[in-house]
Each structure stands twice: as structure tokens, then as C-alpha cells.
N, C-alpha and C. Protein backbone atom coordinates (compact mmCIF):
# COMPACT_ATOMS: atom_id res chain seq x y z
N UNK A 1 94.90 107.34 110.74
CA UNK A 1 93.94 106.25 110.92
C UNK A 1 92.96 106.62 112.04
N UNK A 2 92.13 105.84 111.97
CA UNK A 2 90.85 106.10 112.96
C UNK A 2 91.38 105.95 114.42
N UNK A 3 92.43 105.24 115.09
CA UNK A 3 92.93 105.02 116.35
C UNK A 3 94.16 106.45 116.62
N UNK A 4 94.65 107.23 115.66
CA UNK A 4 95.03 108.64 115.81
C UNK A 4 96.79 107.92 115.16
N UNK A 5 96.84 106.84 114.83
CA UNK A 5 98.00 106.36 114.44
C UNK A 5 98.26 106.65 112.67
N UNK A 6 99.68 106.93 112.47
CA UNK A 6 100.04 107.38 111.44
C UNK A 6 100.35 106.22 110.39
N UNK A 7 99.89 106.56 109.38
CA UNK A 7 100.61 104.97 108.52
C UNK A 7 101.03 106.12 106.99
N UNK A 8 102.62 105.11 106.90
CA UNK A 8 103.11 105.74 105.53
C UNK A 8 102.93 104.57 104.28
N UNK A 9 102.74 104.93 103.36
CA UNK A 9 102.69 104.33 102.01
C UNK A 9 103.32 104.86 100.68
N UNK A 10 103.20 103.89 99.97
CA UNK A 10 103.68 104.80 98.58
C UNK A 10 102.08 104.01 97.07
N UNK A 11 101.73 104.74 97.04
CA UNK A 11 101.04 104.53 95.48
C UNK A 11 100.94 105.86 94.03
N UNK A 12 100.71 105.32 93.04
CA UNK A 12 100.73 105.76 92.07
C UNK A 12 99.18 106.83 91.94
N UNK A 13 98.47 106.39 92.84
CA UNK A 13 96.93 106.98 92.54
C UNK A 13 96.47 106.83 93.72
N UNK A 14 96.68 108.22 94.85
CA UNK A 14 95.75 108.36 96.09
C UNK A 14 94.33 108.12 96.30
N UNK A 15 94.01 108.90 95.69
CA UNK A 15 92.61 108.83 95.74
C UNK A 15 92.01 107.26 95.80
N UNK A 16 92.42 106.23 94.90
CA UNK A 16 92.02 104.78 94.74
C UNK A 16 92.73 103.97 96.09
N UNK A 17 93.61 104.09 96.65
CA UNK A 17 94.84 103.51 97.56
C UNK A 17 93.70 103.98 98.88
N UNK A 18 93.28 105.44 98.81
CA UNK A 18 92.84 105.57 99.95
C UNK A 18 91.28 104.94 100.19
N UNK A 19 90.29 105.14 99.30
CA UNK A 19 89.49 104.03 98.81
C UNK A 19 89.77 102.54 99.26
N UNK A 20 90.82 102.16 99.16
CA UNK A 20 91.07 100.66 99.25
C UNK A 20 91.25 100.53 100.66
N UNK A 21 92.13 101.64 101.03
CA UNK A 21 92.09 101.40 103.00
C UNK A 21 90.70 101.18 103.19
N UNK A 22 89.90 102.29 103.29
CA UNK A 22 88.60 102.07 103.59
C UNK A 22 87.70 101.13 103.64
N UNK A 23 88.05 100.51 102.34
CA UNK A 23 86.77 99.19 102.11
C UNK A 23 87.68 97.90 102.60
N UNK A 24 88.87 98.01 103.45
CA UNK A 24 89.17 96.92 103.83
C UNK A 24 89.97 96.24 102.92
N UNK A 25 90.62 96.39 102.49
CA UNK A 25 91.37 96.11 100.94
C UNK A 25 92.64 96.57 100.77
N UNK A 26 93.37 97.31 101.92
CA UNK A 26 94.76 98.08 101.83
C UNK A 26 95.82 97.47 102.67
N UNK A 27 96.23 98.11 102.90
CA UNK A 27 97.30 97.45 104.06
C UNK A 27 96.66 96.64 105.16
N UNK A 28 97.41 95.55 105.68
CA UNK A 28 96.95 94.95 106.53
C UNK A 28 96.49 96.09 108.25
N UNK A 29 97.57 96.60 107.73
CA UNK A 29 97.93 97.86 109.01
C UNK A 29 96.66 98.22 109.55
N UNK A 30 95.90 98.78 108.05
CA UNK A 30 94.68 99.82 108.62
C UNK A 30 93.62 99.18 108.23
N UNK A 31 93.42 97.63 108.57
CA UNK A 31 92.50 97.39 107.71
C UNK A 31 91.67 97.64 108.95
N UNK A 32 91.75 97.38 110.17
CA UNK A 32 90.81 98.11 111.48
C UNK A 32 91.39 98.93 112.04
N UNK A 33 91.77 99.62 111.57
CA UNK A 33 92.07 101.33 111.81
C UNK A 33 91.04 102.34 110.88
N UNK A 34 89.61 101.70 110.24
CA UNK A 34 89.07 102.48 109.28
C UNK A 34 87.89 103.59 110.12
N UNK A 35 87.61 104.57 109.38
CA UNK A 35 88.04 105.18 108.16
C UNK A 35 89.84 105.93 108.76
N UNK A 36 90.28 106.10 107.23
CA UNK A 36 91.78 106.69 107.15
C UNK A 36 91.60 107.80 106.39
N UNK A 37 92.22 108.94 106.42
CA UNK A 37 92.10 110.06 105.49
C UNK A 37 93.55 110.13 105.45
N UNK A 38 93.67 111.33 104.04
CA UNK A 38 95.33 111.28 104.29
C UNK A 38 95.41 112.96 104.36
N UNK A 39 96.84 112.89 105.35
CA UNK A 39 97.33 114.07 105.98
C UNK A 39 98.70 114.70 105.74
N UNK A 40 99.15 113.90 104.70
CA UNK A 40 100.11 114.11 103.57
C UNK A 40 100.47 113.63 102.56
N UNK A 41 101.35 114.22 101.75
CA UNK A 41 101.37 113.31 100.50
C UNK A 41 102.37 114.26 100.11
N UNK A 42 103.10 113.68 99.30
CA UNK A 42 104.42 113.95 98.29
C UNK A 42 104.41 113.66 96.57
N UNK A 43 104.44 114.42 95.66
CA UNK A 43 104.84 113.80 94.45
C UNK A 43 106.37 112.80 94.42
N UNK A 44 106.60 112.13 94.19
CA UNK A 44 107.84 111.69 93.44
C UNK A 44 108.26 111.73 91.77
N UNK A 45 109.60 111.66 91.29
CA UNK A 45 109.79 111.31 89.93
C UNK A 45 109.32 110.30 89.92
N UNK A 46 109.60 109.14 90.27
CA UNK A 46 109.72 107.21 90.08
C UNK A 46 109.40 106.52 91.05
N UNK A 47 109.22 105.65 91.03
CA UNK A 47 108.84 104.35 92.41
C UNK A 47 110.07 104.40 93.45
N UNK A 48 111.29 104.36 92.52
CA UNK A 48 112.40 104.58 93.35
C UNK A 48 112.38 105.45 94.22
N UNK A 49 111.96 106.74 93.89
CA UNK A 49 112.68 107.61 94.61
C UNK A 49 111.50 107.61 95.83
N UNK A 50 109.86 107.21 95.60
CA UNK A 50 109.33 107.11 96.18
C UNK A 50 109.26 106.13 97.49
N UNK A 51 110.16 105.09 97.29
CA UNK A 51 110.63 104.31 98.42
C UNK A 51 111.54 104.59 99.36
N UNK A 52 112.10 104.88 98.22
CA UNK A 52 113.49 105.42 99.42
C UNK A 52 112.90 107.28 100.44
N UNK A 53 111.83 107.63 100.15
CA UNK A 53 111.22 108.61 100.59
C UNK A 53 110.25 108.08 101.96
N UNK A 54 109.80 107.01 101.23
CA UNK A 54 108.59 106.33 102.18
C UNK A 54 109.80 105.83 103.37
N UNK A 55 110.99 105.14 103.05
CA UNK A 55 111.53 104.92 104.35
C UNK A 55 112.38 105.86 105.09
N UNK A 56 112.69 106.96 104.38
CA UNK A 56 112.76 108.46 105.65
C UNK A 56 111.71 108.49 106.34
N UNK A 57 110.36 108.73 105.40
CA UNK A 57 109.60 109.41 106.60
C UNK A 57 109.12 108.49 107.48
N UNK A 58 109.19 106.49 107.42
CA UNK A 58 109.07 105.95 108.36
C UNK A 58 110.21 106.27 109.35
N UNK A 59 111.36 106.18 108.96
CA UNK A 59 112.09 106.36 110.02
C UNK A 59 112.07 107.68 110.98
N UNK A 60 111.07 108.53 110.64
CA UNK A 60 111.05 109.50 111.97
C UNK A 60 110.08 109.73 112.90
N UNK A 61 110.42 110.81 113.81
CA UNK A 61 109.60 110.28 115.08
C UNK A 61 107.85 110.93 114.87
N UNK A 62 106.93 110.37 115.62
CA UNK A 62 105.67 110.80 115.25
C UNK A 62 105.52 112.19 115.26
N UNK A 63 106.23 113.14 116.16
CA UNK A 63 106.18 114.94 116.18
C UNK A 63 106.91 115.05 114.64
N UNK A 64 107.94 114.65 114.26
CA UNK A 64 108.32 114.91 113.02
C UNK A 64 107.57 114.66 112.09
N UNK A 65 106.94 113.36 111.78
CA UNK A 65 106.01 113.07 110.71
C UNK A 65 104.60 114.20 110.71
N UNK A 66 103.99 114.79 112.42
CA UNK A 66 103.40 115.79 112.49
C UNK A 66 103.57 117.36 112.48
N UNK A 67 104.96 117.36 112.02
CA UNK A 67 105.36 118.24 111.54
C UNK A 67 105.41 118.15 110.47
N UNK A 68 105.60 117.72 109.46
CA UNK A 68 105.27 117.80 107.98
C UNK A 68 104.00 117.72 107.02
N UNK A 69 103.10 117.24 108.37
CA UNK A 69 101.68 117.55 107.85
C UNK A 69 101.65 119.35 107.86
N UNK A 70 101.86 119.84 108.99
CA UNK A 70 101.83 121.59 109.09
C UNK A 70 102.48 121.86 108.16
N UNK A 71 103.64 122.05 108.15
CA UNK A 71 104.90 122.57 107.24
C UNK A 71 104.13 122.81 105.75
N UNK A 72 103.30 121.95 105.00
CA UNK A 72 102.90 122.58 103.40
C UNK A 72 101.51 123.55 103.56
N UNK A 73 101.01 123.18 104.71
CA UNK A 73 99.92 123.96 104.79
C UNK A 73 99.77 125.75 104.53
């Protein structure tokens, strides 16, 4: 986000989700945190597995979550 803060999500279609941060339309989180770009991303099989993914990587610490931006690069 624009304040250097990390926000995790899960959608079906980045490109539109990240669009929607932008115009004020996404999470409450970032709605003044704009502009947001994204600095990772994961495929999943299912929604499932994509949740239960989204709450690992909330649960870790901000060097970890900035470590997995490096790590695919």
C-alpha cells in the first residue's frame, strides 16, 4: 500500500481486485492506503485452499511476508 504497509487478500481475478483497491472500492483496509500494487501472489486449486493460505501468510511476521516477495523473483 501507499503508507509501505502490507495487505493480504484472496480473489479469483487480480488484475480487477487490484483495480478495485485503487478506485476506492476494495477492502476497507486500503481504501486510503491508495495507490496499491501487488508484490505477490500465489495460484491456488480452490477458494479453500486459498483461505486457509491467505491466513498463513497473515499470520507471519512483516520480514517473512518480505521475504516471499524476494524468494520467486
Amino acid at each position: 500500500c501507499s503508507d509501505n504497509t502490507l495487505y493480504t487478500g484472496i480473489t479469483p481475478d487480480l488484475k480487477r481486485r487490484i483495480d478495485e483497491h485503487n478506485k476506492g472500492n476494495g477492502a476497507r483496509y486500503t481504501s486510503n492506503k491508495t495507490p496499491v500494487k501487488c508484490v505477490y501472489s500465489e495460484k491456488q486449486l480452490d477458494r479453500s485452499s486459498a483461505l486457509k493460505r491467505e491466513i498463513e501468510i497473515k499470520r507471519l511476521t512483516r520480514e517473512q511476508k518480505l521475504n516471499l516477495t524476494t524468494s520467486k523473483k
